[in-house]
N, C-alpha and C. Protein backbone atom coordinates (compact mmCIF):
# COMPACT_ATOMS: atom_id res chain seq x y z
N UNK A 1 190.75 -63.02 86.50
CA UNK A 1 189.76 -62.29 87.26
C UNK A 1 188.95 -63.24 88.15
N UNK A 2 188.37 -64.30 87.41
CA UNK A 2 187.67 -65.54 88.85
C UNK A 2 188.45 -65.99 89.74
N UNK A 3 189.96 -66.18 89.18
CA UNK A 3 190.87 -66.71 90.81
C UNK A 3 191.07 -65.42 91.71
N UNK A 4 190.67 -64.07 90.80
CA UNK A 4 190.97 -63.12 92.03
C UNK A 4 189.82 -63.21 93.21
N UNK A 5 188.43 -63.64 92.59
CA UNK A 5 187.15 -63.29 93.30
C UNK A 5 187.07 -64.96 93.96
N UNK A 6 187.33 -65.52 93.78
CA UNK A 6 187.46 -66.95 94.55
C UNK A 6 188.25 -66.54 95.92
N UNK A 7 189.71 -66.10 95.70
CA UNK A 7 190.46 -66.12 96.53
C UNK A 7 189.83 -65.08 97.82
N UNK A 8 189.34 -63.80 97.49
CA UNK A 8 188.67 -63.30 97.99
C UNK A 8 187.58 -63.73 98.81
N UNK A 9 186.95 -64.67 98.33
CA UNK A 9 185.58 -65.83 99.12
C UNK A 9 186.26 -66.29 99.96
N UNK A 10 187.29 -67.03 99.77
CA UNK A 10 187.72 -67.95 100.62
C UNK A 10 188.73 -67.03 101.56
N UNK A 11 189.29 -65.91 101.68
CA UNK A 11 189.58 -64.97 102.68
C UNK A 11 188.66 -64.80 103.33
N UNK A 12 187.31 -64.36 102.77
CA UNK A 12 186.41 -63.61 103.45
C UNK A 12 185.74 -65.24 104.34
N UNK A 13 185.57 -66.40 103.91
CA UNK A 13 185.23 -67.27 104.53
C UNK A 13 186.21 -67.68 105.83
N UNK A 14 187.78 -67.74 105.61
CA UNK A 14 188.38 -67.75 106.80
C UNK A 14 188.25 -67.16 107.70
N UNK A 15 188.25 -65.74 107.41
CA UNK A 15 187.61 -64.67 108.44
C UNK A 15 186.35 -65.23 109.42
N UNK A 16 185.41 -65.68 108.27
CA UNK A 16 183.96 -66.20 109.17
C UNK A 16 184.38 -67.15 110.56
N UNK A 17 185.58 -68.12 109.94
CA UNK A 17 185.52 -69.15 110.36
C UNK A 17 186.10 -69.06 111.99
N UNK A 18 187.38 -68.31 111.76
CA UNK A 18 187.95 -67.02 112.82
C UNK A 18 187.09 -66.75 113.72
N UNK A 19 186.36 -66.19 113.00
CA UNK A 19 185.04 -65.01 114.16
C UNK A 19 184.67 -66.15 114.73
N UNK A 20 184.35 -66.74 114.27
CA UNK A 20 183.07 -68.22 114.57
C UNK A 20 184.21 -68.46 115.47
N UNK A 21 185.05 -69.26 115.93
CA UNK A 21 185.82 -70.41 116.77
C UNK A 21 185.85 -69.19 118.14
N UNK A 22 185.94 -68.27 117.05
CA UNK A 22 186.58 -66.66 118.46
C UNK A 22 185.29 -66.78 119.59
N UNK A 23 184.13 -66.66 118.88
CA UNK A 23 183.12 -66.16 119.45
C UNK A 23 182.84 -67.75 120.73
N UNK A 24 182.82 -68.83 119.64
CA UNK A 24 182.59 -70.23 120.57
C UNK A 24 183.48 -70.52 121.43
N UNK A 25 184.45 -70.11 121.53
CA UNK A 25 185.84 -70.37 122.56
C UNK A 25 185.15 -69.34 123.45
N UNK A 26 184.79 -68.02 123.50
CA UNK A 26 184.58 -67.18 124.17
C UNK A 26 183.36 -68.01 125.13
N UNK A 27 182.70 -68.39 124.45
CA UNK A 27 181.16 -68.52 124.95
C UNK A 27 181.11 -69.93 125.56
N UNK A 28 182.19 -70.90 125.25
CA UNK A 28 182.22 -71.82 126.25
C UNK A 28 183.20 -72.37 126.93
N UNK A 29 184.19 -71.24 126.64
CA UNK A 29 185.61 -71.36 127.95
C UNK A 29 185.77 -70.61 128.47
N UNK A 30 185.71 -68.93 128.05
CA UNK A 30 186.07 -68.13 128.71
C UNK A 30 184.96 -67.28 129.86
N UNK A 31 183.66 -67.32 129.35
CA UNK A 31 182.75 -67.00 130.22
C UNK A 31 181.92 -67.63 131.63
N UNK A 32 182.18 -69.04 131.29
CA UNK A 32 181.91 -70.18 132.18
C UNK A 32 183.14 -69.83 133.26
N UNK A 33 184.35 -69.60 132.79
CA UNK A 33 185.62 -69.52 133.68
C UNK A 33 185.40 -68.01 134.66
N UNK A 34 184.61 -67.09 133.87
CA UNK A 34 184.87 -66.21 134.40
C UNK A 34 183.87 -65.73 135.74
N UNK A 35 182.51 -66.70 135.24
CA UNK A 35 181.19 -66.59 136.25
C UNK A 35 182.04 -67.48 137.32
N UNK A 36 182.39 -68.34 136.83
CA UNK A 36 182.94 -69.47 137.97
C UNK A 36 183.85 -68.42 139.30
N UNK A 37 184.77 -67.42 138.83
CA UNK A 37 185.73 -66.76 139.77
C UNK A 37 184.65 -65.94 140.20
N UNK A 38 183.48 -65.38 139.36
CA UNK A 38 182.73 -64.10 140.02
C UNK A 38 181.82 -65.27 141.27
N UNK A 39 181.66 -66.17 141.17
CA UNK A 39 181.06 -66.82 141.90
C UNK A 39 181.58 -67.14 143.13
N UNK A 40 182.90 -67.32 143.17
CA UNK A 40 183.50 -68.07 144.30
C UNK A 40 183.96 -67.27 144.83
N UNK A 41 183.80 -65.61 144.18
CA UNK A 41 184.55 -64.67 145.25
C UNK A 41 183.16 -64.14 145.96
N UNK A 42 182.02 -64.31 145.32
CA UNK A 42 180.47 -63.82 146.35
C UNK A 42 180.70 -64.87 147.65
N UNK A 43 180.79 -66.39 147.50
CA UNK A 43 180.98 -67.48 148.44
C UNK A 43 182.03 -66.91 149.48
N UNK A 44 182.78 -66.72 148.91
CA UNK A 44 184.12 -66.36 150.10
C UNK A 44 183.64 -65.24 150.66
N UNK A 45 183.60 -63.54 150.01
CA UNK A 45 182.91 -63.21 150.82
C UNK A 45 181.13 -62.90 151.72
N UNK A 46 180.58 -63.45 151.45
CA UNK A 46 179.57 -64.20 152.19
C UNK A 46 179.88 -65.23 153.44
N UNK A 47 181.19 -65.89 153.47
CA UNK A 47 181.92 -66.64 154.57
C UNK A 47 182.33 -65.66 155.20
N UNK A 48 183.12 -64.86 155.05
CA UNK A 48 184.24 -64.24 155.64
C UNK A 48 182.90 -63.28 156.51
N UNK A 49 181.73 -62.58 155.87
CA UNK A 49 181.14 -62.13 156.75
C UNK A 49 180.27 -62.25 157.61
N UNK A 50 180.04 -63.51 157.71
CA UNK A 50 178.94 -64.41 158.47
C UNK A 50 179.97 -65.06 159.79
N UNK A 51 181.59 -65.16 159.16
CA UNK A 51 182.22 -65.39 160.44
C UNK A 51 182.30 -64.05 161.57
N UNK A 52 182.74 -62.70 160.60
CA UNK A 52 182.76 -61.14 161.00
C UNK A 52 182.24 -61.10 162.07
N UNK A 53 180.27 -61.54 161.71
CA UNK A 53 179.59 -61.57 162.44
C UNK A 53 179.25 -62.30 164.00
N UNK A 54 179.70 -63.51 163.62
CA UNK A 54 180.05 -64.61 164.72
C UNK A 54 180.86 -64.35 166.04
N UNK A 55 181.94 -63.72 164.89
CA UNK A 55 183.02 -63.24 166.45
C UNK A 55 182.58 -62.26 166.88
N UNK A 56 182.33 -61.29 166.40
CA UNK A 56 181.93 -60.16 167.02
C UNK A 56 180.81 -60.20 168.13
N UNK A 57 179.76 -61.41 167.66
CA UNK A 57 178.81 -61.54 168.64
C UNK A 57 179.23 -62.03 169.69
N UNK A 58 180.25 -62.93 169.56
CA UNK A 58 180.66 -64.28 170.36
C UNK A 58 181.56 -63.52 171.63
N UNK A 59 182.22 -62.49 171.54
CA UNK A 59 182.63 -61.44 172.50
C UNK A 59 181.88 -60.65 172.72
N UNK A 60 180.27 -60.65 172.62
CA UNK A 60 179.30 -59.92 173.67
C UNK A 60 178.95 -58.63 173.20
N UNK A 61 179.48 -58.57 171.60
CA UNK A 61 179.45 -56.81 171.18
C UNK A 61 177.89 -57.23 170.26
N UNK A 62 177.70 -56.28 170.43
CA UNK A 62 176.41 -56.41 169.58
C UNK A 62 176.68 -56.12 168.13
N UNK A 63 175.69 -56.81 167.07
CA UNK A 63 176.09 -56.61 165.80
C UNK A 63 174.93 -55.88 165.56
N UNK A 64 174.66 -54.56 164.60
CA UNK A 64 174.02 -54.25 164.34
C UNK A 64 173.47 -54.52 162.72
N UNK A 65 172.31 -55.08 162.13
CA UNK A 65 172.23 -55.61 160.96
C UNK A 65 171.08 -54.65 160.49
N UNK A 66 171.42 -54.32 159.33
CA UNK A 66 170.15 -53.22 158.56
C UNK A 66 169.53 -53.24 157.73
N UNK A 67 168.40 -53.64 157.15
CA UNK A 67 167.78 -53.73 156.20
C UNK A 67 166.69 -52.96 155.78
N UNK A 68 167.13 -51.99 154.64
CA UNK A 68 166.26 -50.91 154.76
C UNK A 68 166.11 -49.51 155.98
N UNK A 69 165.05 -49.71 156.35
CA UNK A 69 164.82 -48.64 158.06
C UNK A 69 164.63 -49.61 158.76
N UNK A 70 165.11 -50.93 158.65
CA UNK A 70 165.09 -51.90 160.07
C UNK A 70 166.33 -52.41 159.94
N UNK A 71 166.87 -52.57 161.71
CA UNK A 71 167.69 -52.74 162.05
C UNK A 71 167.77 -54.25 163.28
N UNK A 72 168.22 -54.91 163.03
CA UNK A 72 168.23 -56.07 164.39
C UNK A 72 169.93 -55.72 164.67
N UNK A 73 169.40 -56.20 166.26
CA UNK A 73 170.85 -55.95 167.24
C UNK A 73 170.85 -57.62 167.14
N UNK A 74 172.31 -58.12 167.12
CA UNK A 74 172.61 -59.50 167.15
C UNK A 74 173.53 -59.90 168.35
N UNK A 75 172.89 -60.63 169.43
CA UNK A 75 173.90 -60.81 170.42
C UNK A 75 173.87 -62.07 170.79
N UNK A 76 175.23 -62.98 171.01
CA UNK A 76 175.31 -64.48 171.69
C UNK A 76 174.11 -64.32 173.12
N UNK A 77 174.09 -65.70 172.23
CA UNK A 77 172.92 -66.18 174.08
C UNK A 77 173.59 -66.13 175.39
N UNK A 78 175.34 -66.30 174.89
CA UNK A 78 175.50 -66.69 176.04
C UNK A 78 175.59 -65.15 176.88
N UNK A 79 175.78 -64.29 176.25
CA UNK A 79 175.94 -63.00 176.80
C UNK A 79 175.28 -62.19 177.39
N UNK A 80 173.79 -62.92 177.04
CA UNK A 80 172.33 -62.72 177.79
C UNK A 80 172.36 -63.71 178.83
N UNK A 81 172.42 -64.64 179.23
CA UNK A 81 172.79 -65.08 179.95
C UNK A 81 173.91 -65.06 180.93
N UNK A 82 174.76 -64.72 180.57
CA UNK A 82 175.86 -63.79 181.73
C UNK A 82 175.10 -62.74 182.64
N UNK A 83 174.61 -61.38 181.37
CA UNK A 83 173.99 -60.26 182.05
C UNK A 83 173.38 -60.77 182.83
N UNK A 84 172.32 -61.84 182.87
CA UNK A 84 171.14 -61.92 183.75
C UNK A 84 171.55 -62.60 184.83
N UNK A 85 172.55 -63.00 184.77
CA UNK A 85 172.91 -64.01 186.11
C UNK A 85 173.93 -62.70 186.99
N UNK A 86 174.49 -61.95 186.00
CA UNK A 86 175.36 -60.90 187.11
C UNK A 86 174.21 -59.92 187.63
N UNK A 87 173.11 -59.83 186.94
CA UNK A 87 172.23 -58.76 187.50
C UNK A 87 171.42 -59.54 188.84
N UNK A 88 171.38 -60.22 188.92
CA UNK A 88 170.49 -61.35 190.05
C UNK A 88 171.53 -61.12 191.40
């Protein structure tokens, strides 16, 4: 009867030990790995739309940007400067 309830401890302790490595593998390989991809895909797109923006201005179209009930129109200088020299 004590080697049954020993053996039992020491099941129930492997188990702990299990959970335990499960939980620490989780918490310092797999979550670090995973902020890391959620991170580098905000970076990329945050690039990709700041270029969006660039070209679009850079051919004279206006960008319209919104925040809230305000809005800014975004246009290259140089395109203000065209207008004003063809309007002269």
């Amino acid at each position: 009867m004590g080697k049954d309830k020993r053996d039992k401890i020491i099941l129930a302790l492997l188990i702990a030990v299990v959970l335990l490595l499960g939980f620490l593998g989780y918490l310092f390989l797999i979550q670090p790995a995973l902020s890391g991809l959620v991170s580098q895909g905000q970076t990329e797109g945050m690039e990709y739309a700041i270029t969006y923006i660039a070209q679009q201005a850079a051919t004279c179209n206006t960008v319209p940007l919104t925040v809230e009930n305000q809005t800014i129109n975004l246009v290259a200088v140089e395109c203000l400067q065209q207008e004003q020299a063809s309007s002269q």
